[in-house]
Protein backbone atom coordinates (compact mmCIF):
# COMPACT_ATOMS: atom_id res chain seq x y z
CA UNK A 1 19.70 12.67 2.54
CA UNK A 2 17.26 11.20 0.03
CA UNK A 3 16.69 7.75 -0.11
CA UNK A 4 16.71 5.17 -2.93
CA UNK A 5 13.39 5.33 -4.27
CA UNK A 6 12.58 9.23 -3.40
CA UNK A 7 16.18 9.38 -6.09
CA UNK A 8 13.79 6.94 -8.62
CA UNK A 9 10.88 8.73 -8.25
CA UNK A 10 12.76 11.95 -8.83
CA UNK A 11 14.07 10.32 -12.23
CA UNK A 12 11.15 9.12 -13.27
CA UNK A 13 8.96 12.32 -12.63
CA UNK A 14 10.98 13.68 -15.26
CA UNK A 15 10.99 11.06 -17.28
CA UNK A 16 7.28 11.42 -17.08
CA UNK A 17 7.36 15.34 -18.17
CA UNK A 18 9.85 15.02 -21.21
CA UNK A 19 7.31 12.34 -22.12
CA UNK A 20 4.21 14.38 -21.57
CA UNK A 21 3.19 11.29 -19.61
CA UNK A 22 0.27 13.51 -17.69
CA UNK A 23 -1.04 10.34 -15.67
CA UNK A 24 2.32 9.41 -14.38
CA UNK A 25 3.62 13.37 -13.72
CA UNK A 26 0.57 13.78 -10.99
CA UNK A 27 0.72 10.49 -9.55
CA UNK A 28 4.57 11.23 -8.84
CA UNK A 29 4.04 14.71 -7.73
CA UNK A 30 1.45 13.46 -5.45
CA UNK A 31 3.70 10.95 -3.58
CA UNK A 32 6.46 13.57 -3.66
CA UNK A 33 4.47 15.95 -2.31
CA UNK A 34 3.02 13.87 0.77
CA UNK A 35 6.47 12.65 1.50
CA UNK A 36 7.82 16.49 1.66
CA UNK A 37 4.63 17.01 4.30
CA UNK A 38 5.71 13.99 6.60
CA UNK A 39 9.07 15.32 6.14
CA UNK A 40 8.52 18.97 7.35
CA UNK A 41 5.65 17.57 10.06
CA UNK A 42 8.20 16.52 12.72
CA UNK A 43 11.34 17.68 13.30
CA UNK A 44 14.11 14.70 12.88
CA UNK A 45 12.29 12.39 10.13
CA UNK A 46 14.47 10.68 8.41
CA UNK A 47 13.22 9.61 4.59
CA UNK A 48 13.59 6.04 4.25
CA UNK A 49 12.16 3.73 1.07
CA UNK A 50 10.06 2.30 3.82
CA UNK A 51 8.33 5.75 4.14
CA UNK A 52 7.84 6.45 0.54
CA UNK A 53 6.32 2.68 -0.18
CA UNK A 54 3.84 3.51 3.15
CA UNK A 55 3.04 7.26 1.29
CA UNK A 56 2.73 5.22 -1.99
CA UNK A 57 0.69 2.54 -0.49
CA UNK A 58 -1.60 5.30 1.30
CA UNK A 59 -2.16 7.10 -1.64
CA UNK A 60 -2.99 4.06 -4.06
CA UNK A 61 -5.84 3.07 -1.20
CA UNK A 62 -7.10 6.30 -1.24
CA UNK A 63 -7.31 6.34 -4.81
CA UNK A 64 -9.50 2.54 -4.75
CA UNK A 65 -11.42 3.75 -1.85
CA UNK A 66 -12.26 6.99 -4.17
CA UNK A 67 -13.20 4.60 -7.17
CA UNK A 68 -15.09 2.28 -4.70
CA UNK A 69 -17.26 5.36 -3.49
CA UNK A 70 -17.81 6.66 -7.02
CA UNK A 71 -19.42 2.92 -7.87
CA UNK A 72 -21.36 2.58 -5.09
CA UNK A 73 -23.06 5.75 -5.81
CA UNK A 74 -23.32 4.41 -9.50
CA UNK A 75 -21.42 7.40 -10.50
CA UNK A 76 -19.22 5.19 -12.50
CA UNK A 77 -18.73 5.42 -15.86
CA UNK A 78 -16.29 4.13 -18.22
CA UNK A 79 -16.32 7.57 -19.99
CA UNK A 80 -16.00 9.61 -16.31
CA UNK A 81 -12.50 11.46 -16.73
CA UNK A 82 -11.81 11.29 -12.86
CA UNK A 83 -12.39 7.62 -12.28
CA UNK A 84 -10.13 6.85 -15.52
CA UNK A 85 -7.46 8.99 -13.50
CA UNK A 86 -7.75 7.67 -10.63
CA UNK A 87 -7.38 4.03 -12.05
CA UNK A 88 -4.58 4.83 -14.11
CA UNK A 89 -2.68 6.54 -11.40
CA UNK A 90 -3.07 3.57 -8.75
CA UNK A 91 -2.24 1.31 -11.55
CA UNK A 92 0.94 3.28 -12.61
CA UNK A 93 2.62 3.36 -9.18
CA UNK A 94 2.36 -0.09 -8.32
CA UNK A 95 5.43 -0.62 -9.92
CA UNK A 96 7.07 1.31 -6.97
CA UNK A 97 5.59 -1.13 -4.48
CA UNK A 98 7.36 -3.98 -3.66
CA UNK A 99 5.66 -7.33 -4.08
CA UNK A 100 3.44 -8.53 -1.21
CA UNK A 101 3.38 -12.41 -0.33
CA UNK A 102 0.94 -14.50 -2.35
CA UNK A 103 -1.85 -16.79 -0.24
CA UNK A 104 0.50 -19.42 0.34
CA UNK A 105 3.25 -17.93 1.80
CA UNK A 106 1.25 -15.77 4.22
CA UNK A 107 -0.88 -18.92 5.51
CA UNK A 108 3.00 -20.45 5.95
CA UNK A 109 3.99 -17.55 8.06
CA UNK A 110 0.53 -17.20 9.91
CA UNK A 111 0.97 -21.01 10.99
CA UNK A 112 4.52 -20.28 12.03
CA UNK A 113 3.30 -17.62 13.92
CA UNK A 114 -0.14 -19.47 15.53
CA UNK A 115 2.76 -22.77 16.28
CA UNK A 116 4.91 -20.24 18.11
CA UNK A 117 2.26 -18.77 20.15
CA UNK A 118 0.40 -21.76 20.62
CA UNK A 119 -3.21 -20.54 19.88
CA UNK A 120 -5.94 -22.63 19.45
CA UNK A 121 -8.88 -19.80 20.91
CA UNK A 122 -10.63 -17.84 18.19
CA UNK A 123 -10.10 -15.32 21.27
CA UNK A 124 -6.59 -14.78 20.11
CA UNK A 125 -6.99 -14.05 16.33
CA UNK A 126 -6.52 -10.01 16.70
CA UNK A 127 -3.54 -11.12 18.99
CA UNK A 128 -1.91 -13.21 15.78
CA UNK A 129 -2.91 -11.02 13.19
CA UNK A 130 -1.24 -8.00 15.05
CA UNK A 131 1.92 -10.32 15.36
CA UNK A 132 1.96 -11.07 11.67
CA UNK A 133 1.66 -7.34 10.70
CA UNK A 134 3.91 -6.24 13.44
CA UNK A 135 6.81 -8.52 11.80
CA UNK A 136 6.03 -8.61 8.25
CA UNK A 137 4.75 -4.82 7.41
CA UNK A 138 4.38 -3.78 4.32
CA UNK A 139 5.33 -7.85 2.98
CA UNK A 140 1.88 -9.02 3.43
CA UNK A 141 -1.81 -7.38 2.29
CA UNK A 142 -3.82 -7.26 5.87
CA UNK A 143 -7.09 -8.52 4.82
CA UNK A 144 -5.50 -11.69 3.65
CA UNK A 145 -3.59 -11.59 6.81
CA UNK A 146 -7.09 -11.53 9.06
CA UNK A 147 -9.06 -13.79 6.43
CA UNK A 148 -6.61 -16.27 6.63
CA UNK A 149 -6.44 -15.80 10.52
CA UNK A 150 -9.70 -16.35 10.91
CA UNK A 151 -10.11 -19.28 8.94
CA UNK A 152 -7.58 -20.95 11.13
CA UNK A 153 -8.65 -20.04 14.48
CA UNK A 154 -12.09 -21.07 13.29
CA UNK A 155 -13.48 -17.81 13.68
């Protein structure tokens, strides 16, 4: 059974064709087809909207990582059709990710967390960041997460 957002994206991938919307029609049939691989890999997995954001989320990282690497190399140019594609498709399915937690509310949840736990030792800081990711996946970026865990802990 398909989930919510695999239903969406199947909407809006034709949406995207009648459209001629080229940017959006790969960056769809990208997701879909990753999610079809992790659906065929193991016997048993179900399709959830938590799987599709993670494939989304995956791919849109891969895409910035891919940017980063062309700039690095100083390969980037605002004329360089790849890079524009790339940008454009990371940039057109972030409106399928849900909102992560701003600054504020993460260092609110990290000091519930460090409070609960009782740490104090810049020792425990991958214990605390693991706990935060562990129970808030997917709500908060990571490397906020360990900057702001560090900070605390004094690290």
């Amino acid at each position: 059974m398909a989930c919510n957002l695999e239903n969406q994206l199947t909407e809006e991938l034709k949406n995207t064709m009648r459209s001629g919307d080229k940017v959006g029609t790969m960056a769809i049939r990208m997701v879909r087809t990753e999610v079809m691989k992790r659906r065929t890999a193991k016997a048993g997995v179900e399709v959830t909207d938590e799987l599709v954001v993670e494939v989304i989320r995956s791919y849109v990282k891969q895409l910035q990582g891919s940017v980063e690497e062309y700039a690095v190399r100083g390969v980037l140019a605002a004329d360089d059709d790849n890079v524009a594609q790339m940008v454009a498709e990371a940039s057109y399915l972030q409106k399928f990710m849900p909102q992560l937690m701003g600054e504020a509310e993460t260092a609110a949840v990290i000091d519930q967390v460090l409070a609960t736990q009782g740490a104090v030792d810049a020792k425990m800081a991958g214990k605390i960041t693991g706990l935060v990711m562990k129970d808030y996946k997917g709500k908060v970026d990571s490397a906020l997460v360990n900057k702001l865990v560090r900070a605390k802990l004094g690290v």
